[in-house]
C-alpha atoms as a PDB file:
ATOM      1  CA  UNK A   1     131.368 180.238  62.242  1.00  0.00           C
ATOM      2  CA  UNK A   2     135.096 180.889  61.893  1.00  0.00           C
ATOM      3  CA  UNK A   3     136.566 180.187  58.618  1.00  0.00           C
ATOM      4  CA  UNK A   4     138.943 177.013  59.909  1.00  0.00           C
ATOM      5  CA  UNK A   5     138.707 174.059  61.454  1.00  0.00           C
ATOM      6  CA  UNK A   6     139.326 173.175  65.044  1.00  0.00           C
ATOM      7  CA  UNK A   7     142.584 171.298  65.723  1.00  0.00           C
ATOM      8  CA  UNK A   8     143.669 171.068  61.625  1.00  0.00           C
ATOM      9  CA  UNK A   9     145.985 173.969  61.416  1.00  0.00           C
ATOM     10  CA  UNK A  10     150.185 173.022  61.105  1.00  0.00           C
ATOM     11  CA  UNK A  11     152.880 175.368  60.250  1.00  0.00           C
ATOM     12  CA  UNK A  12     156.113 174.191  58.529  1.00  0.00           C
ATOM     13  CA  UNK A  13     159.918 175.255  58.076  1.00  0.00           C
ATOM     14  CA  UNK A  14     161.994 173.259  55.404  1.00  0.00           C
ATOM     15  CA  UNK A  15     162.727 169.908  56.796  1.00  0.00           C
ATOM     16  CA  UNK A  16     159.802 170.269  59.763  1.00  0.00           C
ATOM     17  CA  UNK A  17     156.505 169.046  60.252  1.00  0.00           C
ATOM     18  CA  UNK A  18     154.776 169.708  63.621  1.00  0.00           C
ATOM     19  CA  UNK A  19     151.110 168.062  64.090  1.00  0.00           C
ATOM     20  CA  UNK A  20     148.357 169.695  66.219  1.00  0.00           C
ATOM     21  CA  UNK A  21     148.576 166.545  68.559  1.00  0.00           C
ATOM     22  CA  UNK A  22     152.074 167.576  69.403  1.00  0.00           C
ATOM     23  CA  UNK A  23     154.687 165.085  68.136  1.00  0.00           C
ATOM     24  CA  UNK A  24     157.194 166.617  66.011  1.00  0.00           C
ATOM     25  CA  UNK A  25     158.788 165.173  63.070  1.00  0.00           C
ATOM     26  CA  UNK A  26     161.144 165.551  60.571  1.00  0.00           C
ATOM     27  CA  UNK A  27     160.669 164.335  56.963  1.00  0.00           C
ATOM     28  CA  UNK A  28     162.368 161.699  55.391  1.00  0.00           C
ATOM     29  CA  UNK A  29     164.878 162.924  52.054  1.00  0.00           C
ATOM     30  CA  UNK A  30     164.360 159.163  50.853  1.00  0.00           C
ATOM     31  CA  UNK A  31     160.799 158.478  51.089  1.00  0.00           C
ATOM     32  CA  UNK A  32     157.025 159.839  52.807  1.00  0.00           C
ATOM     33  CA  UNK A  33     157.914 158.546  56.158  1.00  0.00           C
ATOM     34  CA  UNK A  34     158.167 160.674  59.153  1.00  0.00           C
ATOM     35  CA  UNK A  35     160.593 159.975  61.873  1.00  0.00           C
ATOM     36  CA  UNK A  36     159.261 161.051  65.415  1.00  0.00           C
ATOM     37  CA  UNK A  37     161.938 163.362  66.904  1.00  0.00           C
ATOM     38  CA  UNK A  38     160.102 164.578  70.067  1.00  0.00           C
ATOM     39  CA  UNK A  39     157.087 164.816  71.417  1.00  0.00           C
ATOM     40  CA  UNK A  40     155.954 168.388  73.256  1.00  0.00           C
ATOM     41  CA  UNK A  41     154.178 167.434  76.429  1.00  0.00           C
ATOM     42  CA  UNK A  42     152.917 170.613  79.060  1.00  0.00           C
ATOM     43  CA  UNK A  43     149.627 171.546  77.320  1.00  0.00           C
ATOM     44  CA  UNK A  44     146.332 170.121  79.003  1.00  0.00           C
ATOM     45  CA  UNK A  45     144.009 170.978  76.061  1.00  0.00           C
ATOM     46  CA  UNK A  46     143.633 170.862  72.218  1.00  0.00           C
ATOM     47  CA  UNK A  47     146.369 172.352  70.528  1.00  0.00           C
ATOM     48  CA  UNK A  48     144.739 175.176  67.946  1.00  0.00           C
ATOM     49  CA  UNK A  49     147.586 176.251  65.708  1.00  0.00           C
ATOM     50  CA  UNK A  50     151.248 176.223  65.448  1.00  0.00           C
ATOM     51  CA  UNK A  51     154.228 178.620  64.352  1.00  0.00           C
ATOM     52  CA  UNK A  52     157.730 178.153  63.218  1.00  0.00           C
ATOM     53  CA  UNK A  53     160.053 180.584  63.692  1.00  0.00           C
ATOM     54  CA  UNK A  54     161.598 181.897  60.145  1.00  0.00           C
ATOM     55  CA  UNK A  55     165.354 180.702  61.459  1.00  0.00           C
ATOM     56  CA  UNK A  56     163.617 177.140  62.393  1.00  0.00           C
ATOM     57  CA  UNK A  57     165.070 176.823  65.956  1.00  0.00           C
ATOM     58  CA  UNK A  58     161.491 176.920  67.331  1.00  0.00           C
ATOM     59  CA  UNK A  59     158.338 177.245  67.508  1.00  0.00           C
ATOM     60  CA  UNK A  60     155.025 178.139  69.563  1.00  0.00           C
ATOM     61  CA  UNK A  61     151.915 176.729  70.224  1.00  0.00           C
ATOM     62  CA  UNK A  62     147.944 178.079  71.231  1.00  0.00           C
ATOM     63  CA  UNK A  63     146.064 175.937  73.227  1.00  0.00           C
ATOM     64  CA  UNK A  64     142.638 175.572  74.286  1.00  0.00           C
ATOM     65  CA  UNK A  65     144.161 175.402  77.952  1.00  0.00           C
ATOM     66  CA  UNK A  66     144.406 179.369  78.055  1.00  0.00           C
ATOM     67  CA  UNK A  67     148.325 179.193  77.109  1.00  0.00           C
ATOM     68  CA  UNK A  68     150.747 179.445  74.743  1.00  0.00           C
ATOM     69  CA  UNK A  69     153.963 177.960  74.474  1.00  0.00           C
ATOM     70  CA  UNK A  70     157.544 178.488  73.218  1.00  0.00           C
ATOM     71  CA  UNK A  71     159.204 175.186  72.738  1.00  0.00           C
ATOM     72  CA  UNK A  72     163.033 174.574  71.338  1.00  0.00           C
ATOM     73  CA  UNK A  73     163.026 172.453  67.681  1.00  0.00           C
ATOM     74  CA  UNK A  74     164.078 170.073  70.278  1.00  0.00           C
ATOM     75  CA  UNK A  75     161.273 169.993  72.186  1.00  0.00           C
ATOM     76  CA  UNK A  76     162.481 171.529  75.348  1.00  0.00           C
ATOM     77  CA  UNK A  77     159.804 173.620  76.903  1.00  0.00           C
ATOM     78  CA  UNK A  78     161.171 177.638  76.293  1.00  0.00           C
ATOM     79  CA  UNK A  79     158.684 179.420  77.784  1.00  0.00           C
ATOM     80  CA  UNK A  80     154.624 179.328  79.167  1.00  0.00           C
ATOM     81  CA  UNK A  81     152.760 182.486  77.626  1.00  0.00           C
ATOM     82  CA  UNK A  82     150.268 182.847  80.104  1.00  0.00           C
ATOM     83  CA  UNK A  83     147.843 186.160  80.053  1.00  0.00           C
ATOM     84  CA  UNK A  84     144.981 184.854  78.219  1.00  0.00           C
ATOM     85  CA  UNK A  85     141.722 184.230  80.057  1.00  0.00           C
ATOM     86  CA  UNK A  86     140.121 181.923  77.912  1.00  0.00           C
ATOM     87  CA  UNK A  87     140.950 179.774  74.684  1.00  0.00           C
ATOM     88  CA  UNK A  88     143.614 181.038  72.637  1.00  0.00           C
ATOM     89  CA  UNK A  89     142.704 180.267  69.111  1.00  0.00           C
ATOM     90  CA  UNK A  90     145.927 181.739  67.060  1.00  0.00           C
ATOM     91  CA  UNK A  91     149.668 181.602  67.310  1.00  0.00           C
ATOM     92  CA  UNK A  92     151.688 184.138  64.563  1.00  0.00           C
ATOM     93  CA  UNK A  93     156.008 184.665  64.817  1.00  0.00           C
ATOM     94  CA  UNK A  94     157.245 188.231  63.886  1.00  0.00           C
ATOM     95  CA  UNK A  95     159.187 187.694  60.678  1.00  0.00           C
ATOM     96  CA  UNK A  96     162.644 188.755  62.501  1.00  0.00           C
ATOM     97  CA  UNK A  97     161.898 186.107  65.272  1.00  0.00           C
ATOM     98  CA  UNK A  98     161.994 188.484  68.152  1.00  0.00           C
ATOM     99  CA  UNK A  99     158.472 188.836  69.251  1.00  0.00           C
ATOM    100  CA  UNK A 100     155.290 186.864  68.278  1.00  0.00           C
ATOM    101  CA  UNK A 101     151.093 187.679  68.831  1.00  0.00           C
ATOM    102  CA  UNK A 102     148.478 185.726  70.409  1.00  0.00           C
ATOM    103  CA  UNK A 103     144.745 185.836  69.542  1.00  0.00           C
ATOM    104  CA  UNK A 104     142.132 184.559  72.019  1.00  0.00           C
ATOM    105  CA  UNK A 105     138.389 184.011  72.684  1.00  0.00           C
ATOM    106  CA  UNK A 106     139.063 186.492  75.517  1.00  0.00           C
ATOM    107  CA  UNK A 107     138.467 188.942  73.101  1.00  0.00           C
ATOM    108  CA  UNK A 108     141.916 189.832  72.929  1.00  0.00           C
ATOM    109  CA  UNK A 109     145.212 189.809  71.214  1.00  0.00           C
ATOM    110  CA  UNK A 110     148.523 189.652  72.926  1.00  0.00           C
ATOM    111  CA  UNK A 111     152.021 190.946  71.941  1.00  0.00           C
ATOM    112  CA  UNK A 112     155.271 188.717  73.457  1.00  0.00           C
ATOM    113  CA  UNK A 113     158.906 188.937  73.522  1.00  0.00           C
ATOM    114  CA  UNK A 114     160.094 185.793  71.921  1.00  0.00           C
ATOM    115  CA  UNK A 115     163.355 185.188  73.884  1.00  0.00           C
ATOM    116  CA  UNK A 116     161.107 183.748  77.243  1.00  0.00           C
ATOM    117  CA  UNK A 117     162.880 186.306  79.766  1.00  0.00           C
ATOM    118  CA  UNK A 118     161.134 189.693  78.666  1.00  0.00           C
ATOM    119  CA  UNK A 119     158.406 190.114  81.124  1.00  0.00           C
ATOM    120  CA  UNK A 120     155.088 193.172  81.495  1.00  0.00           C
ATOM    121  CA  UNK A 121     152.576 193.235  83.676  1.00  0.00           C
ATOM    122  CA  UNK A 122     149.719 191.893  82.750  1.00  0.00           C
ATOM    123  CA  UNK A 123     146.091 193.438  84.197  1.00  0.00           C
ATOM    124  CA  UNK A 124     146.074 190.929  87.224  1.00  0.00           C
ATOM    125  CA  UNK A 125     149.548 191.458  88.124  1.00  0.00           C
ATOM    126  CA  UNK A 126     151.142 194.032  90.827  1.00  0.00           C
ATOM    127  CA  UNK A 127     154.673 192.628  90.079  1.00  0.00           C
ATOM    128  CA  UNK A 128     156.443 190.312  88.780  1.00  0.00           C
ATOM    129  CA  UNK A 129     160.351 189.248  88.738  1.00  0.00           C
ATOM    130  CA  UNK A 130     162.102 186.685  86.249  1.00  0.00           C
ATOM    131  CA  UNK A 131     164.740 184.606  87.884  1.00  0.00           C
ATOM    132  CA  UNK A 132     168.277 185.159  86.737  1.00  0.00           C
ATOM    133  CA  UNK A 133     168.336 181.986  84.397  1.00  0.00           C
ATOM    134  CA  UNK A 134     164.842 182.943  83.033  1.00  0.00           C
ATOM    135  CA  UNK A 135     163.506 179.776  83.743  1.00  0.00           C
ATOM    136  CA  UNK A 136     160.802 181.178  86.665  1.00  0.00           C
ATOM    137  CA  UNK A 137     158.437 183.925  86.857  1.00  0.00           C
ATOM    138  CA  UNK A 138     157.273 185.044  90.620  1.00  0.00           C
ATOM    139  CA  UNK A 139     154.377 187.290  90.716  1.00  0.00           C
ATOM    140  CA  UNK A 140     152.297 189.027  93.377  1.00  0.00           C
ATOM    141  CA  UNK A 141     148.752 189.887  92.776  1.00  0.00           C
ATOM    142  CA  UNK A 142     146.158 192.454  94.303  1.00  0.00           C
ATOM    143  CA  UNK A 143     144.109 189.214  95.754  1.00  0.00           C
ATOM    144  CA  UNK A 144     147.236 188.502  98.291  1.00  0.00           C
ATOM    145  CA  UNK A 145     148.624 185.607  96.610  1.00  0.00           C
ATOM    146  CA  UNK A 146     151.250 184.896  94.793  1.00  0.00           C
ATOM    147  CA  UNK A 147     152.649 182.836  91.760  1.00  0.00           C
ATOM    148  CA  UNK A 148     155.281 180.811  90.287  1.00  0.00           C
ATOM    149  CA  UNK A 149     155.379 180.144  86.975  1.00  0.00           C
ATOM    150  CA  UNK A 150     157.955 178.153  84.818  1.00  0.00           C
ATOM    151  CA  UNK A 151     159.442 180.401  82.796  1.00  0.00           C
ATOM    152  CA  UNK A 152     156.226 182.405  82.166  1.00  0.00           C
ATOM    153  CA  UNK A 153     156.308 185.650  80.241  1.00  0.00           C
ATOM    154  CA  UNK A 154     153.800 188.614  80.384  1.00  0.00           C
ATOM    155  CA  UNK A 155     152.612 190.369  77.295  1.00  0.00           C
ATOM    156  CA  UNK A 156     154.669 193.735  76.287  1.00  0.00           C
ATOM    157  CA  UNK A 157     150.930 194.518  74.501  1.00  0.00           C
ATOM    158  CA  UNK A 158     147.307 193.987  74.597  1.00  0.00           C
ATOM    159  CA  UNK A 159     144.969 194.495  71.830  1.00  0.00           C
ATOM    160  CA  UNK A 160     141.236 194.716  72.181  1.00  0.00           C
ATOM    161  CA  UNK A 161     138.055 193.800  70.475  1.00  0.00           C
ATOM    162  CA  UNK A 162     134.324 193.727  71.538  1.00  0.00           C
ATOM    163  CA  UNK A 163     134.385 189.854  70.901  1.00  0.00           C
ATOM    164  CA  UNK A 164     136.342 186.929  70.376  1.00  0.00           C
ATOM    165  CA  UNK A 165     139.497 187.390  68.520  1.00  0.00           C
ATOM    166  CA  UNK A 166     139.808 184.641  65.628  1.00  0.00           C
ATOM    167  CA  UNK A 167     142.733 185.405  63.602  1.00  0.00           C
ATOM    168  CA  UNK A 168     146.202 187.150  63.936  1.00  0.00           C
ATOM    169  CA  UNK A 169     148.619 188.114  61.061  1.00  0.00           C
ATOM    170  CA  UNK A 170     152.144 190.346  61.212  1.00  0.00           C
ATOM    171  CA  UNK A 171     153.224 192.053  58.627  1.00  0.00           C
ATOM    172  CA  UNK A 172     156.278 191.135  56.420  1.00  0.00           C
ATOM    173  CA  UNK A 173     158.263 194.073  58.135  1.00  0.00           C
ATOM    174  CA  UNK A 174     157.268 193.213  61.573  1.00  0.00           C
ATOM    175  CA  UNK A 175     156.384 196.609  62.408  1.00  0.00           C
ATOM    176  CA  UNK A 176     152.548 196.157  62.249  1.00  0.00           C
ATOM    177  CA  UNK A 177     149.468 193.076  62.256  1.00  0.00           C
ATOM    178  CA  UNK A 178     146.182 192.861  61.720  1.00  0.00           C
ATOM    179  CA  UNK A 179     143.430 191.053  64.074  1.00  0.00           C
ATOM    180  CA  UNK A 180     139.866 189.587  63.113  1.00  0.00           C
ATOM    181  CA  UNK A 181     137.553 189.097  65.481  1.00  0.00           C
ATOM    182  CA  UNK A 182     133.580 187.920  65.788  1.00  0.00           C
ATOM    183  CA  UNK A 183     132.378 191.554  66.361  1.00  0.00           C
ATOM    184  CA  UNK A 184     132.482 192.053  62.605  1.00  0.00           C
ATOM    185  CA  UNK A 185     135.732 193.986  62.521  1.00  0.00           C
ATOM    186  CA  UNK A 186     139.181 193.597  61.687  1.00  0.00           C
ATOM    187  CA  UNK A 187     141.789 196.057  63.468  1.00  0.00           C
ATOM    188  CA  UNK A 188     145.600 197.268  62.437  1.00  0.00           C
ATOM    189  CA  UNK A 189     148.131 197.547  64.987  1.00  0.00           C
ATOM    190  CA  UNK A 190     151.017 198.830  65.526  1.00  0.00           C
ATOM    191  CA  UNK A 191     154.237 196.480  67.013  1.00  0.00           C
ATOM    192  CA  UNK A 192     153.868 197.934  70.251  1.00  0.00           C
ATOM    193  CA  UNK A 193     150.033 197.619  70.685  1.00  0.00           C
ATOM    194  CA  UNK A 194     148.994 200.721  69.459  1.00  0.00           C
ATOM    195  CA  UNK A 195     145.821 200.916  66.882  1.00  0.00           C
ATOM    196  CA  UNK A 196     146.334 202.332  63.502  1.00  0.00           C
ATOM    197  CA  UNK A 197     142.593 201.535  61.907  1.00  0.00           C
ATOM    198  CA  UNK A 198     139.436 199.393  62.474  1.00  0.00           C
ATOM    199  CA  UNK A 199     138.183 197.913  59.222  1.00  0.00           C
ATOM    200  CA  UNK A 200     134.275 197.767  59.494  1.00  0.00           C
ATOM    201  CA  UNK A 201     132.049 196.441  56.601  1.00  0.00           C
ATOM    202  CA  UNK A 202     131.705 193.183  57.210  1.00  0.00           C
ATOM    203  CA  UNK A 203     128.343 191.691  58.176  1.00  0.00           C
ATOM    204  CA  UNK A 204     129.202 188.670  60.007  1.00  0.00           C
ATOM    205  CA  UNK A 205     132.171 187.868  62.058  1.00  0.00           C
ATOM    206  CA  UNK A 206     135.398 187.692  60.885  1.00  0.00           C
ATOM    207  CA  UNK A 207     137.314 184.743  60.570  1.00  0.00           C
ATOM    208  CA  UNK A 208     140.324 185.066  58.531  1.00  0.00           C
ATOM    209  CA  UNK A 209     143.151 187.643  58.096  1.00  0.00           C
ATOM    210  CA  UNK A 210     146.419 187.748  55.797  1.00  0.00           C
ATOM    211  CA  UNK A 211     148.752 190.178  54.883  1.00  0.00           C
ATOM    212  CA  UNK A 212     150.364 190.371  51.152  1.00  0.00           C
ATOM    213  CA  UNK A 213     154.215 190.254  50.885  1.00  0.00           C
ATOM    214  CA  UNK A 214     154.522 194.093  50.251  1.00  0.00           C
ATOM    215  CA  UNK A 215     153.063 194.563  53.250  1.00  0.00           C
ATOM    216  CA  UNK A 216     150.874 197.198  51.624  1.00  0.00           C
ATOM    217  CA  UNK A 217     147.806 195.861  51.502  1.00  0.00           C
ATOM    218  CA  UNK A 218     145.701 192.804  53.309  1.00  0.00           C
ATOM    219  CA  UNK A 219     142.755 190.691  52.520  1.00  0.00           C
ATOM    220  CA  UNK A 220     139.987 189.667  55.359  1.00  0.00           C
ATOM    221  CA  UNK A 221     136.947 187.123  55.415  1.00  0.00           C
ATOM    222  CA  UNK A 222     133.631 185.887  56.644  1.00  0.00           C
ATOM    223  CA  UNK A 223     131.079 183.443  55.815  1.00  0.00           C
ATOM    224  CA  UNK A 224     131.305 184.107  51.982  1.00  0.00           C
ATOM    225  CA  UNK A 225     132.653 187.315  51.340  1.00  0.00           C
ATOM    226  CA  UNK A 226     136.232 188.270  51.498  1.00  0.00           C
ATOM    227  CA  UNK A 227     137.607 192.278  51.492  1.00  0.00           C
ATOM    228  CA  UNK A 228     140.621 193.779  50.827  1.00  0.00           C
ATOM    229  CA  UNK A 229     141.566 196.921  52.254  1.00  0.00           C
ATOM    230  CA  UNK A 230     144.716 199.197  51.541  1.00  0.00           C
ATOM    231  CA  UNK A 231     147.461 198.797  54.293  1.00  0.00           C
ATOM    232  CA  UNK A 232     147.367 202.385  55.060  1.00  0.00           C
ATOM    233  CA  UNK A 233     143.932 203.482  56.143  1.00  0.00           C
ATOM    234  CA  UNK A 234     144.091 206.236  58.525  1.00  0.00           C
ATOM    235  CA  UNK A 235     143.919 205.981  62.322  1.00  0.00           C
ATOM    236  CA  UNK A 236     140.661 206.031  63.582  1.00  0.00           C
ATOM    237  CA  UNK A 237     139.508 209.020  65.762  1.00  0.00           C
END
């Protein structure tokens, strides 16, 4: 079993707090109230885990519904991350606020452009074209149909693992994360997808992942045993 619990996971910036069931709030300087200042409708599933970005003028979201989401503090819908095949379980925001990763039970992580008009091609896709406000995506695929998405983004980046992906973590400097998955392993990354290291020792899956503030080193767990491993093991063959 992973170590979290479904649906409990919130993320804050100063002044912020954003529940899993999607309202957002802000905190009042007076008292423990909450005043409601939007709530972030578009997701069609449980909402896993939430980001902030570090400047606090938005967020994202992972949903059970396949997708992720980049929403405005507002509340305005930014952008639909869609790639994922099944569940996506994780939401992490690059420390400079320019790209963000995705884990899923698709066995994969995903890297994204934060600013919602970046887009790749993703494995289904043949091409795709952004409109000139960014707010549309139009892709053709290799089954003869096409698609229009509302300001849906492609990953710039990939990652693999043999089995569900449960955690995602990016270092301070933004130049690398770390994934931990069910098939016992946790994997280094470079920002641009490519792997540095796969961490094996671990005899059950792996459920959590963090990275220390130095950036040199990083800490991963199971059921009852946690590791830490230096930040720069060598690449695997």
């Amino acid at each position: 079993m992973p170590l979290w619990t479904k649906g409990s996971h919130v993320a804050a910036a100063p002044g912020l707090l954003y529940r899993a069931a999607k309202p957002l709030w802000t905190k009042g300087s007076h008292d423990q109230s909450g005043r409601l200042k939007s709530t972030l409708t578009g997701h069609t599933d449980t909402v896993e885990q939430v980001a902030i970005a570090p400047d606090g003028t938005w967020l994202a979201t992972a949903s059970n519904d396949k997708t992720a989401r980049i929403w405005a503090a507002d509340g305005t819908t930014r952008a639909l991350l869609d790639g994922h095949t099944e569940p996506v379980l994780r939401v992490a925001i690059a420390p400079d606020g320019t790209w963000l990763a995705t884990a899923s039970e698709d066995r994969t992580a995903q890297i994204w452009a934060a600013d919602g008009t970046t887009s790749a091609s993703a494995t289904d896709r043949d091409a795709v074209a952004i409109a000139p406000d960014g707010a549309r995506l139009d892709d053709a695929r290799g089954d003869n149909t096409a698609r229009t998405w509302a300001a849906s983004v492609g990953p710039r980046a990939t990652l693999h693992h043999r089995q569900v992906v449960w955690a995602v973590a990016i270092a301070p400097d933004g130049t690398w994360l770390a994934t931990a998955s069910v098939d016992k392993t946790a994997r280094i990354w470079a920002a641009d997808g490519t792997l540095r290291a796969t961490l094996t020792g671990h005899k059950g899956g792996v459920g959590a992942v963090a990275i220390a503030p130095d950036g040199t080193w990083l800490a991963t767990g199971d059921v009852g045993t946690v590791r830490i491993w230096a930040a720069d093991v060598p690449t695997p063959a």
